[in-house]
C-alpha atoms as a PDB file:
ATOM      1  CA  UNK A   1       0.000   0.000   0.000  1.00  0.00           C
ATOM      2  CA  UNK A   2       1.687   3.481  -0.936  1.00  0.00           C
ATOM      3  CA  UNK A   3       1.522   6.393   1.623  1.00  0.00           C
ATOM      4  CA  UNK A   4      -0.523   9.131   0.008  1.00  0.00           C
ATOM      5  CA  UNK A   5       0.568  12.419   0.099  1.00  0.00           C
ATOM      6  CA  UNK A   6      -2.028  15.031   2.353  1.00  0.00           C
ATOM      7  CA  UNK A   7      -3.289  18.024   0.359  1.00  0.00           C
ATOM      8  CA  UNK A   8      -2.060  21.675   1.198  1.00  0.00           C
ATOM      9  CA  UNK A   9      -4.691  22.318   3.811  1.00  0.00           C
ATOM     10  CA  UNK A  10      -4.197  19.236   5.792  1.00  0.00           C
ATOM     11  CA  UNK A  11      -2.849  20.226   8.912  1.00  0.00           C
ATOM     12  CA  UNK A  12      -0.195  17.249   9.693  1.00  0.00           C
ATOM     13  CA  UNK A  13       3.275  19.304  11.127  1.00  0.00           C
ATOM     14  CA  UNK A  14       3.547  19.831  14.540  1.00  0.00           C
ATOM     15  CA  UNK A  15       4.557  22.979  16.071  1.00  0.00           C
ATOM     16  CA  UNK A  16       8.335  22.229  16.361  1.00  0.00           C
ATOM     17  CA  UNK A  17       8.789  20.676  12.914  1.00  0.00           C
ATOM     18  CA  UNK A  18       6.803  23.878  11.483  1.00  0.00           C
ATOM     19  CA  UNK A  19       8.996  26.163  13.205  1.00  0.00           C
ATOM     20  CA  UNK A  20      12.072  24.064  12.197  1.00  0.00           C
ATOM     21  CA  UNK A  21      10.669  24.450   8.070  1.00  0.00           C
ATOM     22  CA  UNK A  22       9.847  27.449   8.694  1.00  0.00           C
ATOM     23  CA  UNK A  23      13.218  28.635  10.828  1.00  0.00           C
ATOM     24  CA  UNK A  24      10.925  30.631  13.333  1.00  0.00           C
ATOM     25  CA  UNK A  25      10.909  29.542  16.660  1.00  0.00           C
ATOM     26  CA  UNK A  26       7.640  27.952  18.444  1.00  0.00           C
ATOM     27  CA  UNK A  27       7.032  31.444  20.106  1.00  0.00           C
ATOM     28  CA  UNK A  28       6.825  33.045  17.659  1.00  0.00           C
ATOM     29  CA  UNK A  29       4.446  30.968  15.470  1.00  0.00           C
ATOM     30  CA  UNK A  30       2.019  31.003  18.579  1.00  0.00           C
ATOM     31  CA  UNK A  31       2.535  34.982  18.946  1.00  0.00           C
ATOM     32  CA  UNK A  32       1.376  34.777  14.936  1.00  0.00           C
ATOM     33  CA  UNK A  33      -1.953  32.781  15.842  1.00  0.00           C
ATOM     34  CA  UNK A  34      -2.501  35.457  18.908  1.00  0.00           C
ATOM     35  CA  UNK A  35      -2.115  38.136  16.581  1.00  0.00           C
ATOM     36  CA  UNK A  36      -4.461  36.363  13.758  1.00  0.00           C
ATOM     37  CA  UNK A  37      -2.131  36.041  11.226  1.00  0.00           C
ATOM     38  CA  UNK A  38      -2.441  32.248  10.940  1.00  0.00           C
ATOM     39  CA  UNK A  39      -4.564  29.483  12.415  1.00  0.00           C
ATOM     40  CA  UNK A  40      -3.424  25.904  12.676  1.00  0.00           C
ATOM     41  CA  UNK A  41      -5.752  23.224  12.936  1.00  0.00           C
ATOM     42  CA  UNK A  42      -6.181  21.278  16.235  1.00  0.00           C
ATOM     43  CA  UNK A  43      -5.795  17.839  17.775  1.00  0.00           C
ATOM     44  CA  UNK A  44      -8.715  16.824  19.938  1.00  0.00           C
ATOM     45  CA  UNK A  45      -6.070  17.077  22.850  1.00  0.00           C
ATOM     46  CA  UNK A  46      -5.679  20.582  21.704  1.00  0.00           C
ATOM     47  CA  UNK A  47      -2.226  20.278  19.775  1.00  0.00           C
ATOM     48  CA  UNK A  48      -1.418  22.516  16.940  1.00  0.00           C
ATOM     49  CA  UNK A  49      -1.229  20.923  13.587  1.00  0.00           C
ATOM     50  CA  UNK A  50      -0.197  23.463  10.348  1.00  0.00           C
ATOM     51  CA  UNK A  51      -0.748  22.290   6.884  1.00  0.00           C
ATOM     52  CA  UNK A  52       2.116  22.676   3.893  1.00  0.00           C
ATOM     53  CA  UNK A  53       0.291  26.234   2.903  1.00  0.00           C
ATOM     54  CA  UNK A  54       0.654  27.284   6.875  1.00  0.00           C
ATOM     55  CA  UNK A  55       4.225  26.540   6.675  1.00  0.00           C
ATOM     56  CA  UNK A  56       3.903  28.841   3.463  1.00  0.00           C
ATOM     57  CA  UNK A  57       2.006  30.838   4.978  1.00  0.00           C
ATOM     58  CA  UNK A  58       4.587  31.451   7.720  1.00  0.00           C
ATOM     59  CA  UNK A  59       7.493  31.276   4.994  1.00  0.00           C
ATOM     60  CA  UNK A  60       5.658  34.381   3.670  1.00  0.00           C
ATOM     61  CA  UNK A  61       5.568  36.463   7.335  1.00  0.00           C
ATOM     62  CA  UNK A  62       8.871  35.889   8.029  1.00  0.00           C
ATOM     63  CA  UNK A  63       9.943  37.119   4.849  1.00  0.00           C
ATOM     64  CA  UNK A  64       8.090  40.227   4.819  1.00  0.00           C
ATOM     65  CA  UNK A  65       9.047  41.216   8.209  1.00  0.00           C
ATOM     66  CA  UNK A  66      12.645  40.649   7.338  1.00  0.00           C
ATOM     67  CA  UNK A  67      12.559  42.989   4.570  1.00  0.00           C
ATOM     68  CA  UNK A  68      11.191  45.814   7.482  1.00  0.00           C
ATOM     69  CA  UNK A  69       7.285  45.935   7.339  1.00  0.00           C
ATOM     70  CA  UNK A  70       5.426  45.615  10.917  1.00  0.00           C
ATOM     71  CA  UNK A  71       3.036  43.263  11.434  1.00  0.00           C
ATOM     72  CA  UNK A  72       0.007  45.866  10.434  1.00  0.00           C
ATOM     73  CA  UNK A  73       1.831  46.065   7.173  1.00  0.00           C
ATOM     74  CA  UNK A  74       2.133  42.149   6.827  1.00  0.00           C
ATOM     75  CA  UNK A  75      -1.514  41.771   7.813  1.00  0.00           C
ATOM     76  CA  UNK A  76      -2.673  44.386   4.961  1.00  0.00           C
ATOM     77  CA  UNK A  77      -0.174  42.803   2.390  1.00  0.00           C
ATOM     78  CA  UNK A  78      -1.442  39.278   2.790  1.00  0.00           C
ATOM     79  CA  UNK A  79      -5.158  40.711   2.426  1.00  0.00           C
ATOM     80  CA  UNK A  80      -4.064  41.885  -0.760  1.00  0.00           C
ATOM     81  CA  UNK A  81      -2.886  39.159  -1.494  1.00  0.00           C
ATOM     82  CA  UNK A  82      -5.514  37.194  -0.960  1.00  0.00           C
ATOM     83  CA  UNK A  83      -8.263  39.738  -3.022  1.00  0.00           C
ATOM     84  CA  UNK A  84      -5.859  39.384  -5.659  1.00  0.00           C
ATOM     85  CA  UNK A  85      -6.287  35.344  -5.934  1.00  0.00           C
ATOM     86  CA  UNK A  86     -10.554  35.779  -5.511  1.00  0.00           C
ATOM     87  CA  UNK A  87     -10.468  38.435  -8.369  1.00  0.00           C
ATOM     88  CA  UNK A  88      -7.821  36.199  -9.980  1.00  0.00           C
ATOM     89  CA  UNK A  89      -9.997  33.304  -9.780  1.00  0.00           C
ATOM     90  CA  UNK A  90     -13.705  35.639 -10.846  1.00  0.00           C
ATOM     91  CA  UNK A  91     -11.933  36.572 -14.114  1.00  0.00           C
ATOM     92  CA  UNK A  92     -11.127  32.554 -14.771  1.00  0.00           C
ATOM     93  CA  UNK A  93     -14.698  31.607 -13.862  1.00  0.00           C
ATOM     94  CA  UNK A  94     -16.072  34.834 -16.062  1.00  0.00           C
ATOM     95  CA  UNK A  95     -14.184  34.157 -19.256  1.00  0.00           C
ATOM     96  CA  UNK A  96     -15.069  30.742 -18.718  1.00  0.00           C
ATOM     97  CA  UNK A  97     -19.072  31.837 -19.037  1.00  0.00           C
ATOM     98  CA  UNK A  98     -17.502  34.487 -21.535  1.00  0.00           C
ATOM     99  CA  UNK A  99     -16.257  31.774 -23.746  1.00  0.00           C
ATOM    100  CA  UNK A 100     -19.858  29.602 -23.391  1.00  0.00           C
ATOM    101  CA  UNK A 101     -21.834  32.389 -24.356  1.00  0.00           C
ATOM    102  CA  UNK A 102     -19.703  33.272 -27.229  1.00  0.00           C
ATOM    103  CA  UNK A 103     -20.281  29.813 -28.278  1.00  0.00           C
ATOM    104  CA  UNK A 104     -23.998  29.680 -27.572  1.00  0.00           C
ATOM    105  CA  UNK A 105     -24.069  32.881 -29.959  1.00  0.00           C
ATOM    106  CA  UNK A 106     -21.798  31.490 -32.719  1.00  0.00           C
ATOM    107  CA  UNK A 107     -24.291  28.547 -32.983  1.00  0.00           C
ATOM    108  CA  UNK A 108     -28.017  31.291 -32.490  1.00  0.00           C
ATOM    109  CA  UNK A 109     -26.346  33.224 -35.663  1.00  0.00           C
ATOM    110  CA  UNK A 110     -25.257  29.931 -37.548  1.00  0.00           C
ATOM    111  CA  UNK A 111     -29.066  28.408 -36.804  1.00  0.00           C
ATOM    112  CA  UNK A 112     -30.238  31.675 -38.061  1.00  0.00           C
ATOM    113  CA  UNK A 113     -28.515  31.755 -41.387  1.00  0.00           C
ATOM    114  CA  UNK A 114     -29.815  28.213 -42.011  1.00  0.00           C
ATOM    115  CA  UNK A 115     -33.403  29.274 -41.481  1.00  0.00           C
ATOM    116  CA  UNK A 116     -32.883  32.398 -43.710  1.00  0.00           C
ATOM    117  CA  UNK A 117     -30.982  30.145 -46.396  1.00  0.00           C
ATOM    118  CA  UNK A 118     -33.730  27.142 -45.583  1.00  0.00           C
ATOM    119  CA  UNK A 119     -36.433  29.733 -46.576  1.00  0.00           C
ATOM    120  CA  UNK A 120     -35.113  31.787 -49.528  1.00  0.00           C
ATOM    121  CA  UNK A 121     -34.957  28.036 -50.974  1.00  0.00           C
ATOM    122  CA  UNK A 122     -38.577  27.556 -50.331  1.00  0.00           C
ATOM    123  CA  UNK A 123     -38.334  24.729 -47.435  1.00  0.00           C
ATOM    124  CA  UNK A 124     -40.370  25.058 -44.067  1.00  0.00           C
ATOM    125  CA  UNK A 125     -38.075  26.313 -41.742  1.00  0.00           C
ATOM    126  CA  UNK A 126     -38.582  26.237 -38.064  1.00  0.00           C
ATOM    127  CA  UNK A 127     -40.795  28.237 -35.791  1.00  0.00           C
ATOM    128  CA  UNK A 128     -39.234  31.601 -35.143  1.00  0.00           C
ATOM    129  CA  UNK A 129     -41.046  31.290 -31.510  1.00  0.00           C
ATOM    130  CA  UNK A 130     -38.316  28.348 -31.341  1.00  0.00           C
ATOM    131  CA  UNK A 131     -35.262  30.933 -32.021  1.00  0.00           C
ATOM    132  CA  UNK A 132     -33.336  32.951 -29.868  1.00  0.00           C
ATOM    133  CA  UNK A 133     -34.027  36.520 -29.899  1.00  0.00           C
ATOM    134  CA  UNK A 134     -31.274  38.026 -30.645  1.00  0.00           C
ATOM    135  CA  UNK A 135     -31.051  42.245 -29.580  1.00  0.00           C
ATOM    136  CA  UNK A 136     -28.701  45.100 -31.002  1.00  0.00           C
ATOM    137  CA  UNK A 137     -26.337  46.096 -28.398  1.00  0.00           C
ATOM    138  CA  UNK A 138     -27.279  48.559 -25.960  1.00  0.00           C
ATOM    139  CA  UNK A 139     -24.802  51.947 -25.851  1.00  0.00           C
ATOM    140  CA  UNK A 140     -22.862  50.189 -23.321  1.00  0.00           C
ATOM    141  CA  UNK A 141     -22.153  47.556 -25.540  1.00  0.00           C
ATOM    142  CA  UNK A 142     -23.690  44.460 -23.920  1.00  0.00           C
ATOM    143  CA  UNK A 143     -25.448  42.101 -26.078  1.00  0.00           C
ATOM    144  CA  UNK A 144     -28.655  40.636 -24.724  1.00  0.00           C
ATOM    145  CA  UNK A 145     -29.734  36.901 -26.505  1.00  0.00           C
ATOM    146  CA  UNK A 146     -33.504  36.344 -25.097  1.00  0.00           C
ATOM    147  CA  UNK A 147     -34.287  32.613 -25.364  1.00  0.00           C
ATOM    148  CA  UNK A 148     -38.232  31.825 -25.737  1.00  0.00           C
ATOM    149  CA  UNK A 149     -39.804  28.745 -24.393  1.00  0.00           C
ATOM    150  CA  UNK A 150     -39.136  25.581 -26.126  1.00  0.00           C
END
């Protein structure tokens, strides 16, 4: 059976070995959780545990207040930092949607030229209560596709 390795939040160092990967000492990570700066997971005895991002985490606090900024400043910079990932990760999930409508409206103006070229030939073409409704962009430039019920 192979040992598999824990994910980034699972909290499986103990205080010493964090501090040792870390090269803080065990005071000073607890003065970090008093402050708020970082929160280790718990034993049911009450032990810390920190995860492999805690010990980046820490890797990250001891770096910025070696290079001079207090522990206000550290506080603000890792806030940043995290708005930064959440807007990082909003644009992924919106050009995601982006790139689904863009699709969905490639395919509306494609299924609209066949209907026009379906009809200039004569053939019975589909409902148009069955096609999207498609609008002109509004002076803000958003395009609105309406669907009607199928």
């Amino acid at each position: 059976m192979t040992a598999r390795k824990p994910g980034p939040e699972t909290p499986v160092y103990v205080i010493s070995v964090a501090a040792e990967l870390t090269g803080l000492h065990p005071q000073t990570l607890r003065a970090y959780e008093r402050m708020g700066l970082i929160t280790p997971g718990r034993t049911g005895g009450g032990g810390r545990r920190y995860s492999p991002r805690d010990v980046e985490l820490l890797r990250s606090i001891a770096e910025l207040t070696a290079q001079g900024a207090g522990i206000e400043g550290v506080r603000r910079i890792l806030d940043l930092e995290h708005r930064v990932d959440a807007l990082r990760r909003r644009i992924d999930e919106l050009r995601t949607h982006n790139d689904e409508l863009a699709a969905e409206l490639a395919a509306t103006r494609e299924a609209l030229r066949e209907a026009a070229r379906d009809a200039g030939r004569g053939r019975r073409t589909e409902s148009p209560s069955r096609l999207p409704v498609l609008r002109q962009p509004d002076p803000a430039g958003h395009l609105v596709v309406w669907r009607r019920g199928r």
